[in-house]
Protein backbone atom coordinates (compact mmCIF):
# COMPACT_ATOMS: atom_id res chain seq x y z
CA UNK A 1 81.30 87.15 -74.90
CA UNK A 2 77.49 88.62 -75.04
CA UNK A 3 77.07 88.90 -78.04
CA UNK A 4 78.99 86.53 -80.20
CA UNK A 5 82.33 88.47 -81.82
CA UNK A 6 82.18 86.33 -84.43
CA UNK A 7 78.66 86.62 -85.39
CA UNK A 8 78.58 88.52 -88.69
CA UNK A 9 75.09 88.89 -88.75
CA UNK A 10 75.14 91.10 -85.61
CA UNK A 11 77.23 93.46 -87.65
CA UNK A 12 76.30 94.09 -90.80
CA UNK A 13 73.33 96.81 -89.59
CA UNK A 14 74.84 100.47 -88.39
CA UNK A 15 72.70 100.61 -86.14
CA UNK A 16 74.84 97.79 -84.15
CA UNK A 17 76.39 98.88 -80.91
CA UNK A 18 79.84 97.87 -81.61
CA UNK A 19 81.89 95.64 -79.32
CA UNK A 20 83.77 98.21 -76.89
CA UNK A 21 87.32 97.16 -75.56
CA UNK A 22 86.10 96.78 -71.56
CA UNK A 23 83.89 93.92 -72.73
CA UNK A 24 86.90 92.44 -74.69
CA UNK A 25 88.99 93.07 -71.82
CA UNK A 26 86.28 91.31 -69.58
CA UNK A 27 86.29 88.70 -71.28
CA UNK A 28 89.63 87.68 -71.69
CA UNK A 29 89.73 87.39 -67.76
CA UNK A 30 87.18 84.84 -67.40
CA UNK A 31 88.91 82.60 -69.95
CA UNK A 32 92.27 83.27 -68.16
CA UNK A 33 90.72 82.25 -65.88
CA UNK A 34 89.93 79.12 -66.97
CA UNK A 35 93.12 78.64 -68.66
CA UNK A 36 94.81 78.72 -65.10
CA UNK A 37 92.30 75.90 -63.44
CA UNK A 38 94.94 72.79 -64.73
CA UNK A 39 96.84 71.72 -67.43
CA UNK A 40 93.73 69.63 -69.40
CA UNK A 41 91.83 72.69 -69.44
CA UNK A 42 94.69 75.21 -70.33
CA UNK A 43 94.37 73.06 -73.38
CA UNK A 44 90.67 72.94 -74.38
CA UNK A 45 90.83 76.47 -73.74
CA UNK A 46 93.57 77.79 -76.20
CA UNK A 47 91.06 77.86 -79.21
CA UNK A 48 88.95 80.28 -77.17
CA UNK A 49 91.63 82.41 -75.70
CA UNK A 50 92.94 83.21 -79.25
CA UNK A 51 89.39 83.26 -81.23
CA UNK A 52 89.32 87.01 -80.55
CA UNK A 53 92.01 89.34 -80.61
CA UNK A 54 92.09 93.23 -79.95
CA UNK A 55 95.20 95.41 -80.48
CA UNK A 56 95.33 98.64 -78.28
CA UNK A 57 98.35 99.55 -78.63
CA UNK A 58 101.67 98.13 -80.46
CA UNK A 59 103.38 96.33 -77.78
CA UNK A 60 100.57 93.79 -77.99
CA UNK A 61 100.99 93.30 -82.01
CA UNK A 62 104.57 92.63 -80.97
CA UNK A 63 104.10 90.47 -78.11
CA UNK A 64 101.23 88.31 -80.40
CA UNK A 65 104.61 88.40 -83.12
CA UNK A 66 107.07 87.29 -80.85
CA UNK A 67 105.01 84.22 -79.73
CA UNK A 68 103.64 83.13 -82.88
CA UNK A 69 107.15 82.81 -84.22
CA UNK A 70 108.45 81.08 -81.58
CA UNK A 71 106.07 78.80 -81.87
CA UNK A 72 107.24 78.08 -85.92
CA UNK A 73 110.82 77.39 -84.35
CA UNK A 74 110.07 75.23 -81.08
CA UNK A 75 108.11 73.34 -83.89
CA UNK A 76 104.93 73.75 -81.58
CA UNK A 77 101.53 74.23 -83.16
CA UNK A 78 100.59 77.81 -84.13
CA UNK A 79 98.24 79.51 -81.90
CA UNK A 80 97.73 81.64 -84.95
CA UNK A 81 95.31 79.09 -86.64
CA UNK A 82 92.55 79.71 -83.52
CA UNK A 83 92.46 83.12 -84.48
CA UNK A 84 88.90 84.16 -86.22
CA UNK A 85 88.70 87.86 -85.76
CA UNK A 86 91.65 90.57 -85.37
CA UNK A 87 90.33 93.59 -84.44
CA UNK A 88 93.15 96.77 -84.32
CA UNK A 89 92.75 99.93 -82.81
CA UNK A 90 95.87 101.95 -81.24
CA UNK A 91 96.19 105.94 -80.03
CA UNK A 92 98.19 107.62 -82.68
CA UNK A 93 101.78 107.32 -81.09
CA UNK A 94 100.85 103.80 -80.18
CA UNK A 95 100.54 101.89 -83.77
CA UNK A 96 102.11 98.47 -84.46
CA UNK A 97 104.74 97.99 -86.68
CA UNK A 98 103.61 96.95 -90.29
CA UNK A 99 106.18 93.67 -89.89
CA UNK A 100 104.29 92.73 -86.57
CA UNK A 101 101.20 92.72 -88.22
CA UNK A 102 102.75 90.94 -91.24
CA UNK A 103 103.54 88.06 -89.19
CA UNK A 104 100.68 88.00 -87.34
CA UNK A 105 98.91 87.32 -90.92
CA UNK A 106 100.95 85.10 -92.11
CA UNK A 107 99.96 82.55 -89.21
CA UNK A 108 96.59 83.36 -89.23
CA UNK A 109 94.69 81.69 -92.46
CA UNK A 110 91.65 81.48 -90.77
CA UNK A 111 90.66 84.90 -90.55
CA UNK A 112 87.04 85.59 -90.74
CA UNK A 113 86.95 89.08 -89.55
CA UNK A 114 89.88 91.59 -90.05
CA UNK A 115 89.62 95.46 -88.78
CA UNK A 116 92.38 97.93 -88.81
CA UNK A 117 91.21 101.19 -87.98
CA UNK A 118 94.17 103.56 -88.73
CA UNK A 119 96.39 101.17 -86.60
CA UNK A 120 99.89 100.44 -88.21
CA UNK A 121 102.50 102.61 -88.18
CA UNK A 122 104.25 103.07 -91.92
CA UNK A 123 107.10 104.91 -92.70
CA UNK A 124 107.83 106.76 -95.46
CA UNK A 125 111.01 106.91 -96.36
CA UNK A 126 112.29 104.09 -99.24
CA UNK A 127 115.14 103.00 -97.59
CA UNK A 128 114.33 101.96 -94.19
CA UNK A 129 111.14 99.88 -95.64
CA UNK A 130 110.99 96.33 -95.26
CA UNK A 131 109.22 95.09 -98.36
CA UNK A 132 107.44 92.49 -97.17
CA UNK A 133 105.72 94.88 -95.08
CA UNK A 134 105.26 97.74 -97.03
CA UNK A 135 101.74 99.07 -97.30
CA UNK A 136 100.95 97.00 -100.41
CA UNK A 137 102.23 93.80 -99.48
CA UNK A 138 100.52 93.76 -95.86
CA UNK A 139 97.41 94.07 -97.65
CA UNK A 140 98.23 90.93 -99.93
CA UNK A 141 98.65 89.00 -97.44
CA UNK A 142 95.03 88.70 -96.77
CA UNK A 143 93.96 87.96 -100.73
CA UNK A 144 93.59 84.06 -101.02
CA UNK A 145 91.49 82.56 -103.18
CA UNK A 146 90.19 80.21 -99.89
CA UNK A 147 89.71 83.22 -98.14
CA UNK A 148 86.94 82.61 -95.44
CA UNK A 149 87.04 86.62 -94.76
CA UNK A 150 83.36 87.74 -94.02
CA UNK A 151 84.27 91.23 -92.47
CA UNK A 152 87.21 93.38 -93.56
CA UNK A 153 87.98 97.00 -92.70
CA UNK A 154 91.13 98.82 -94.38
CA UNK A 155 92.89 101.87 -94.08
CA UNK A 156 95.00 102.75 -97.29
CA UNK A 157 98.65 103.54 -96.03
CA UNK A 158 100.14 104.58 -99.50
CA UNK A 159 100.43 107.77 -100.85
CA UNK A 160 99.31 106.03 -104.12
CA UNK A 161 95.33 106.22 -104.64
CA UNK A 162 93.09 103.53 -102.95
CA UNK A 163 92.56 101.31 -105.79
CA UNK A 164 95.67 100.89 -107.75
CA UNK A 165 97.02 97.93 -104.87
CA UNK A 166 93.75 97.08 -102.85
CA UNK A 167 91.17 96.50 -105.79
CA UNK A 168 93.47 92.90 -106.88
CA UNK A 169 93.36 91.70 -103.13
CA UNK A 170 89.95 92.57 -102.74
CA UNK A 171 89.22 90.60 -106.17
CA UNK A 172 90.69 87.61 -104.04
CA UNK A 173 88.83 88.01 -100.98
CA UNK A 174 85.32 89.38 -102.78
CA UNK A 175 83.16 85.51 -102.34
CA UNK A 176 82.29 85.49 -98.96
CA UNK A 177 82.42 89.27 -98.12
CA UNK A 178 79.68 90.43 -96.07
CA UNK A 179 80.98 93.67 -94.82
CA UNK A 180 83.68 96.23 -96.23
CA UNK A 181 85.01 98.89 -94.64
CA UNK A 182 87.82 101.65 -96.67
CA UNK A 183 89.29 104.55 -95.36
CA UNK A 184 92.73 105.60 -96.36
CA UNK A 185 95.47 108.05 -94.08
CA UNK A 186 95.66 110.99 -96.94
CA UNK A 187 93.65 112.43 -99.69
CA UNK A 188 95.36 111.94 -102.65
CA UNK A 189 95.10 114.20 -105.52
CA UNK A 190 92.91 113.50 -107.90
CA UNK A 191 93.79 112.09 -111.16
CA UNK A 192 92.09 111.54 -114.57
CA UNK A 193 93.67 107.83 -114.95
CA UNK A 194 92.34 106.35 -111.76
CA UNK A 195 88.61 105.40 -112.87
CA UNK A 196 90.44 103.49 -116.50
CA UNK A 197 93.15 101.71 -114.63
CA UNK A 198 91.23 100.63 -111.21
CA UNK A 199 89.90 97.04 -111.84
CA UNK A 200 86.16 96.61 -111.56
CA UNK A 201 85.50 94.11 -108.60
CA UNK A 202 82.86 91.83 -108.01
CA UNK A 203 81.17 91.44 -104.51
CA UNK A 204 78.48 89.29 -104.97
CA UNK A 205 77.52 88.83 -101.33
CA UNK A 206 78.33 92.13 -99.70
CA UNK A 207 75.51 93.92 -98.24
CA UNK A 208 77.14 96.68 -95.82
CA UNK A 209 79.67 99.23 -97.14
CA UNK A 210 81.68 101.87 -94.91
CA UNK A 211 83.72 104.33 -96.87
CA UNK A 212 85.98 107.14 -95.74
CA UNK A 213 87.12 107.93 -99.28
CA UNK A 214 87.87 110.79 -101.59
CA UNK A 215 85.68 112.11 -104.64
CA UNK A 216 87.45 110.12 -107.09
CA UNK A 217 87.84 107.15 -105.68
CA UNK A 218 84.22 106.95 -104.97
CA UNK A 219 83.90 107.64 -109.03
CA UNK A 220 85.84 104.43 -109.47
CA UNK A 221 83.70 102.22 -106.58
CA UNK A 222 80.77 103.59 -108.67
CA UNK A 223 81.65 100.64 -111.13
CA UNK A 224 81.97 98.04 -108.78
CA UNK A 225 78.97 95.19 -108.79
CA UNK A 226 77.46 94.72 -105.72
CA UNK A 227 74.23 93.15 -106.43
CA UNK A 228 73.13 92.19 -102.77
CA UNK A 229 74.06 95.99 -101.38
CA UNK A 230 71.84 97.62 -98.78
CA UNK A 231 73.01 99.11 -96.10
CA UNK A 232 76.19 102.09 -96.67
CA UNK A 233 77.94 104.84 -94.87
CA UNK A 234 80.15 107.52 -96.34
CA UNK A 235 82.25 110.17 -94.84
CA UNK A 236 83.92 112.24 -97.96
CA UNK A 237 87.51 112.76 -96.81
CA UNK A 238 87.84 116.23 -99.11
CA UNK A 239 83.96 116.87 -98.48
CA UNK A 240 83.31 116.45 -102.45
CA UNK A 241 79.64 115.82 -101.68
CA UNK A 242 79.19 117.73 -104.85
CA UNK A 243 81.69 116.04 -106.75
CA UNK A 244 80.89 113.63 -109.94
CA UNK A 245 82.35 110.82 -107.70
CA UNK A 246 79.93 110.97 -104.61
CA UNK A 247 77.05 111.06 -108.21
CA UNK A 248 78.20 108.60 -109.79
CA UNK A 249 78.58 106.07 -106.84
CA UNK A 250 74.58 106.87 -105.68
CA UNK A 251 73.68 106.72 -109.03
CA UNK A 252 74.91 103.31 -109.74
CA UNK A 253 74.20 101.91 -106.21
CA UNK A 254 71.42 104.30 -104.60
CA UNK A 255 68.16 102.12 -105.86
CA UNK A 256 69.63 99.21 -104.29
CA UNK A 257 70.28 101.26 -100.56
CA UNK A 258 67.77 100.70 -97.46
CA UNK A 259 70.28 102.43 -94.49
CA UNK A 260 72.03 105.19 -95.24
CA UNK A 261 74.56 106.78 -92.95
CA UNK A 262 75.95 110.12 -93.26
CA UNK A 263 79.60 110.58 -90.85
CA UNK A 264 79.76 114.08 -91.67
CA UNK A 265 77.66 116.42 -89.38
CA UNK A 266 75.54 119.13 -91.15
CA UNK A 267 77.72 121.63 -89.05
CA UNK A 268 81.03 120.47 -90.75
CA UNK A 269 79.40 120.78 -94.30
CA UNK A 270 78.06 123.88 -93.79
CA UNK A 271 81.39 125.12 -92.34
CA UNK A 272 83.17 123.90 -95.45
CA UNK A 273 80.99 124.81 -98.01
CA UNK A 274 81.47 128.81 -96.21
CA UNK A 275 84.98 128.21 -96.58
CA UNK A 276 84.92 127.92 -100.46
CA UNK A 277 85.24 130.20 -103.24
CA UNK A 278 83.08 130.71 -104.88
CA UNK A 279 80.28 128.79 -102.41
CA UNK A 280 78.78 125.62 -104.34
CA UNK A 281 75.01 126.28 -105.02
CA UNK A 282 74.24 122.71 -106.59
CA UNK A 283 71.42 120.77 -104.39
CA UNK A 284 72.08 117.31 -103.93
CA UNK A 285 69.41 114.85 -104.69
CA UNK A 286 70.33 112.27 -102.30
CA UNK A 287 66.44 111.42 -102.02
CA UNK A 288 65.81 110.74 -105.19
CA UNK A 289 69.20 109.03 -105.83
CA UNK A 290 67.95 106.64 -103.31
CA UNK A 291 64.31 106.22 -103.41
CA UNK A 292 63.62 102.78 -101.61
CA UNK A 293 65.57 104.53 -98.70
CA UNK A 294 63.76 102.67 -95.26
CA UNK A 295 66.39 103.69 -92.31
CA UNK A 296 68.80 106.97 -91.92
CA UNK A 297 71.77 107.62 -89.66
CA UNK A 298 72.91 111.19 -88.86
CA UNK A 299 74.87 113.08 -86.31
CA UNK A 300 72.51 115.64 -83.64
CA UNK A 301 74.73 118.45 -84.70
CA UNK A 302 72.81 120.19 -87.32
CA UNK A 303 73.01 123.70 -88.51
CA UNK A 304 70.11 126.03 -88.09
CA UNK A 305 69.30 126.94 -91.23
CA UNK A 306 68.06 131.34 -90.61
CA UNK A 307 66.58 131.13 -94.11
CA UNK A 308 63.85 128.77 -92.68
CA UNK A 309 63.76 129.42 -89.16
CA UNK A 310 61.19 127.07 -88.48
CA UNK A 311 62.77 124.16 -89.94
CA UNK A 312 65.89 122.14 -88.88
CA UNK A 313 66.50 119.42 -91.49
CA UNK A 314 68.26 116.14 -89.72
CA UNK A 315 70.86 116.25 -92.44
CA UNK A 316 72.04 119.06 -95.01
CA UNK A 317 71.98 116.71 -97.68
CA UNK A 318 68.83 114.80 -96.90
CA UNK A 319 66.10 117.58 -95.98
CA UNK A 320 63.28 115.19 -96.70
CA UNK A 321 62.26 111.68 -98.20
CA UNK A 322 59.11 110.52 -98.45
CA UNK A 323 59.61 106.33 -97.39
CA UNK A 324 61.62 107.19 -94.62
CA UNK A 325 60.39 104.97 -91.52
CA UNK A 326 63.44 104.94 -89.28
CA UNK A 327 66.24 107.60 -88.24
CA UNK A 328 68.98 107.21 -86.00
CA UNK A 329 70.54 109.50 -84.58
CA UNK A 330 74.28 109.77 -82.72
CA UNK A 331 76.32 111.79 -80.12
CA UNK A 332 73.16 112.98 -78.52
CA UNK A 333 75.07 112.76 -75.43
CA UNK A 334 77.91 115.08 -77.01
CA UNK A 335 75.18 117.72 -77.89
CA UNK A 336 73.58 117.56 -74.34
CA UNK A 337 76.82 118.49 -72.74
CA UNK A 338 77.36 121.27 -74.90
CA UNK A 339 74.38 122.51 -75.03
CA UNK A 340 74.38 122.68 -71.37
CA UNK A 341 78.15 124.04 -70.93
CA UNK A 342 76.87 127.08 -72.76
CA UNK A 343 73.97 127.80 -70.15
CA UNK A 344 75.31 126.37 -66.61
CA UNK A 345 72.92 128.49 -64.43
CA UNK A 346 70.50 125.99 -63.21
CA UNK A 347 70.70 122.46 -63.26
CA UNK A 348 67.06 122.31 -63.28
CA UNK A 349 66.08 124.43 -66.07
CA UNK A 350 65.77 122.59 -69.77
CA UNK A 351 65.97 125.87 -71.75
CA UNK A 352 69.70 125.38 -72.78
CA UNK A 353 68.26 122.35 -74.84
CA UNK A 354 65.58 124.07 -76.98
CA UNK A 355 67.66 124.04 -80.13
CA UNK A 356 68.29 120.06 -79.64
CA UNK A 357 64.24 119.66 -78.86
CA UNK A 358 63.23 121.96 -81.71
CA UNK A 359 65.46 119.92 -84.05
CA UNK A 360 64.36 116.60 -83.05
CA UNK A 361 60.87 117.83 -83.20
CA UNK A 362 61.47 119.17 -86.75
CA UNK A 363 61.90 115.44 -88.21
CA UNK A 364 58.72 114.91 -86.76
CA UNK A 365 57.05 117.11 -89.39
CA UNK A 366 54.49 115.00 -91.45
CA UNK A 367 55.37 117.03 -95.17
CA UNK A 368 59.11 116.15 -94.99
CA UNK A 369 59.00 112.63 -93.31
CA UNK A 370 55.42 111.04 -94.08
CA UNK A 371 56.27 107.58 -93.42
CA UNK A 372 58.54 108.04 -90.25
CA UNK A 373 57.66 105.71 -87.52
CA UNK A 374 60.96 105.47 -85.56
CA UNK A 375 63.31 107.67 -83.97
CA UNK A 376 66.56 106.12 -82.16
CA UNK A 377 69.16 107.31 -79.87
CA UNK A 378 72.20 106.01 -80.47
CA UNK A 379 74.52 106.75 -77.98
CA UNK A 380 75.52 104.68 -74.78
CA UNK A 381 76.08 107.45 -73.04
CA UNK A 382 72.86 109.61 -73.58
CA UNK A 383 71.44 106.36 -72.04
CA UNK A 384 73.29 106.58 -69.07
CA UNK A 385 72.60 110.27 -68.80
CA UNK A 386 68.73 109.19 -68.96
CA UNK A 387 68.66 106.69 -66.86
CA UNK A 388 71.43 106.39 -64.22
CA UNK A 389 71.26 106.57 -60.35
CA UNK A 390 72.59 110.99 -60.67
CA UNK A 391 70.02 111.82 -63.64
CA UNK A 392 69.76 115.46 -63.68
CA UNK A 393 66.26 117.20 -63.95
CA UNK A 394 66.87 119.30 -67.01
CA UNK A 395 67.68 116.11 -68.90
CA UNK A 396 64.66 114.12 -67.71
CA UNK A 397 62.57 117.07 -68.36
CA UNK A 398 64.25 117.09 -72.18
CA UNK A 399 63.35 113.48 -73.19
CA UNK A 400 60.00 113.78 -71.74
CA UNK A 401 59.65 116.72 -74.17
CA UNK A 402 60.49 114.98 -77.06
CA UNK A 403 58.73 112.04 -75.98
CA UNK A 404 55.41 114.09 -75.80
CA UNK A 405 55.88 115.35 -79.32
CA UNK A 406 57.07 111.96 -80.62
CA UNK A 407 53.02 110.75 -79.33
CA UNK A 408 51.80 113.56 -80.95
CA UNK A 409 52.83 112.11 -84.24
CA UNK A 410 52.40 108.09 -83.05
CA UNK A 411 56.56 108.09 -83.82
CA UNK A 412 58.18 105.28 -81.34
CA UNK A 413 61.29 106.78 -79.19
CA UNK A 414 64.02 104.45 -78.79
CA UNK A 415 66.95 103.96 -77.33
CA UNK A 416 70.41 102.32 -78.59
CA UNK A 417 69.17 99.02 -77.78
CA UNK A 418 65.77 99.88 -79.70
CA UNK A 419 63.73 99.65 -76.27
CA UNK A 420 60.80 101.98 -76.47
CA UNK A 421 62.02 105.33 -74.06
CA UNK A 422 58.37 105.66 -71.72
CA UNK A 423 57.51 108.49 -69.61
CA UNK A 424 57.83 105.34 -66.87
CA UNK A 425 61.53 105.16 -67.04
CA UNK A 426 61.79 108.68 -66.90
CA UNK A 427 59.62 109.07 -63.56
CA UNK A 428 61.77 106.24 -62.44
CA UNK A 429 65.06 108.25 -63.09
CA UNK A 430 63.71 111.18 -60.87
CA UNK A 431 61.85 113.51 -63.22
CA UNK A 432 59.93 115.95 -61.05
CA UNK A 433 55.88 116.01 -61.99
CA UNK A 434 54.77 118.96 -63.41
C-alpha cells in the first residue's frame, strides 16, 4: 500500500489523510492475488497478507479468531505473529465480540499499531461476562513491558472513569509510544477522588495526543509527563471547555503544543453554551495557554457571531493568535452542500456561499492572524467537488473567490494534499471567465 500502513511517521501530524478502507480493501486483492500464483509464493506472501488488518464489521474479528486458534491446535505456526497493525472500525450493530478480540491479542505480540475506534461490543450485565474479556482485561492484554506499540487508540468500555484500569497498561506500553489516542463510550460522573488515585504516567516519546475525554479526566492527564508533546486534539465529551480540567491540562502542556485541533465545531459550542443555565461568561485563553502555537485545525461550521458582524472567528475558543502560520480546515465539502441545499435556484449563482467566503476571508484579517501564511482544505471530497470531470460553476466561482482574497494577503491556498489550489486548475475544471 501507497503510503506505508506501518509508517508511524506518516501519522503522527493531523493534518494526515488517514488510510480509508477502499485502499485497504485494494490492497488486500493484489496480495491475494499473489498468494494464489503457487504454493512457494502463497508462502513468502503470508507475512504481507497479515501485516495489516482492518475490522469492518464483527464477523471478520471472528473469522481472524477462529483461524488463529486453529492454528494453536493443528500445532501450525501462528499467522498472528505477522500482524503489525490492527486497525478496528465496525457500524454500531456490527461490533466484535470482546473474546474475539481477546484472542486475536493474545497471538499477536508484535503489535506496533493498535486502533479501536468504538469497535467491541461489551455487555453489561455481571453475569454473562467472560472475565478474560471484560473491558479491563482486554486492555491488559496489550501492557508488556517489550511492548513494540508505537500507535495506540482506545475507547474506555467501563462505566468506571478512564484512568482507574488504563493508566497501569499504559505505564507498560509508555517507551516507544509515538501516538495516543482516548476516547471512552460514556461520560462518567465526575468525582473528587479521580485526580489522587489515577497514577501519573510517563510518555517520554509521545508527540501526538487525541482525546475524546471528559473535564475531569483531562484534570488528571494534566499531570502526566510528556516531555516530547506537540501536536494534540481534544473533543470534550460533556463540552467542559470551561471546566478546571480542560485548564489545567493546557496549562501544564500548552507551551509545549505546535498543532492544535479543535473536534468540536463553534456551532455545537455555541449551541451548548445557549442551552445552560445560567450561560458561562468566562473567556478562554486558549492563545495564551499556548503561545508557541504554529498550525490550527478547525471545523468550517462556525457561528456568526451578530455582536461583531464583520468578524467570523475560525474557532469560538481561538478568535486570534498572533504566531499562527497554518490553519486547516475540515468538512468544507459538508458546508458546501448545505449551504447550497438552502438556496437550490441556480446552479450557477455563488451567492448561497457568501457566509462560507466571508468566513474564510475573515481569518485572513492581518490584526487577528499576523503571521498566517497557510490555509488548507482538508477534505477529500471538497477536492473532488473542485476538481472532477461534473464541477459545478457556483463552486469554481467560490474557490476562485477565496483564492483572490487569499493573494490579497500573500496567504498560500491548499488543498488536502498541501498542493497550492491556482486559478489554473480551476479554469481547467470549467470555471466560466468573467
Amino acid at each position: 500500500m501507497f503510503p506505508d500502513p506501518l509508517d508511524i511517521s506518516l501519522g503522527l501530524s493531523f493534518l494526515e489523510t488517514p488510510c480509508e478502507v477502499a485502499e485497504y480493501y485494494a490492497a488486500m486483492r493484489v496480495k491475494r492475488d499473489l498468494a494464489l500464483v503457487s504454493k512457494a509464493w502463497n508462502r513468502y506472501i503470508q507475512e504481507y497478507l497479515y501485516e495489516f488488518v482492518w475490522i469492518s464489521r464483527a464477523s471478520q474479528a471472528k473469522a481472524l479468531a477462529w483461524t488463529l486458534l486453529t492454528e494453536f491446535i493443528d500445532g501450525k505456526p501462528s499467522s498472528g505473529q505477522w500482524i503489525r497493525r490492527l486497525h478496528m472500525e465496525t457500524p454500531a450493530l456490527k461490533r466484535c465480540a470482546t473474546d474475539d478480540i481477546r484472542t486475536i491479542l493474545d497471538y499477536a505480540p508484535h503489535l506496533v499499531i493498535y486502533s479501536d475506534h468504538h469497535a467491541v461490543r461489551c455487555t453489561r450485565y455481571q453475569e454473562f461476562n467472560d472475565v478474560r474479556s471484560s473491558p479491563e482485561q482486554m486492555v491488559s492484554a496489550l501492557a508488556s513491558p517489550n511492548s513494540k506499540l508505537r500507535r495506540l487508540s482506545l475507547t474506555n468500555y467501563s462505566d468506571d472513569p478512564f484512568p482507574y484500569h488504563m493508566s497501569p497498561m499504559l505505564k507498560q506500553t509508555a517507551a516507544n509510544l509515538e501516538y495516543l489516542e482516548l476516547s471512552s463510550s460514556s461520560v462518567p460522573g465526575a468525582s473528587g477522588q479521580t485526580r489522587t488515585r489515577a497514577l501519573v504516567v510517563s510518555l517520554p516519546v509521545l508527540q501526538s495526543l487525541k482525546l475524546t475525554l471528559d473535564n475531569t479526566t483531562f484534570a488528571v492527564i494534566a499531570k502526566w509527563k510528556m516531555p516530547s508533546l506537540r501536536n494534540v486534539s481534544v473533543v470534550s465529551s460533556d463540552f467542559g471547555y470551561a471546566g478546571q480540567g480542560f485548564a489545567y491540562f493546557f496549562a501544564a502542556h500548552g507551551k509545549k503544543i505546535h498543532q492544535l485541533e479543535l473536534g468540536h465545531s463553534s456551532s455545537l459550542i455555541v449551541e451548548h453554551n445557549l442551552s445552560l443555565r445560567p450561560r458561562p461568561i468566562q473567556q478562554i485563553p486558549l492563545a495564551e495557554w499556548c503561545p508557541n502555537l504554529k498550525e490550527f485545525i478547525c471545523s468550517a461550521d462556525a457561528e456568526w457571531n451578530w455582536q461583531s458582524p464583520d468578524w467570523i472567528a475560525p474557532h469560538v475558543l481561538l478568535p486570534a493568535h498572533p504566531h499562527l502560520h497554518f490553519i486547516g480546515i475540515r468538512d468544507i465539502d459538508k458546508r458546501l452542500l448545505d449551504d447550497a441545499a438552502s438556496f437550490p435556484s441556480d446552479i450557477e449563482d455563488d451567492a448561497a456561499f457568501f457566509p462560507l467566503v466571508e468566513q474564510i476571508s475573515s481569518l485572513l484579517f492581518n490584526d487577528a492572524f499576523p503571521s498566517l501564511r497557510y490555509i488548507r482544505d482538508l477534505s477529500r471530497a471538497s477536492h473532488s467537488m473542485r476538481v472532477g470531470l461534473r464541477s459545478e460553476a457556483r463552486i469554481l466561482k467560490f474557490w476562485a473567490k477565496i483564492l483572490a482574497r487569499c493573494g490579497e494577503r500573500k496567504v498560500w491556498l491548499e488543498d488536502f494534499r498541501g498542493v497550492n489550489i491556482t486559478i489554473r486548475d480551476l479554469k481547467r475544471a470549467g470555471l466560466p471567465d468573467t
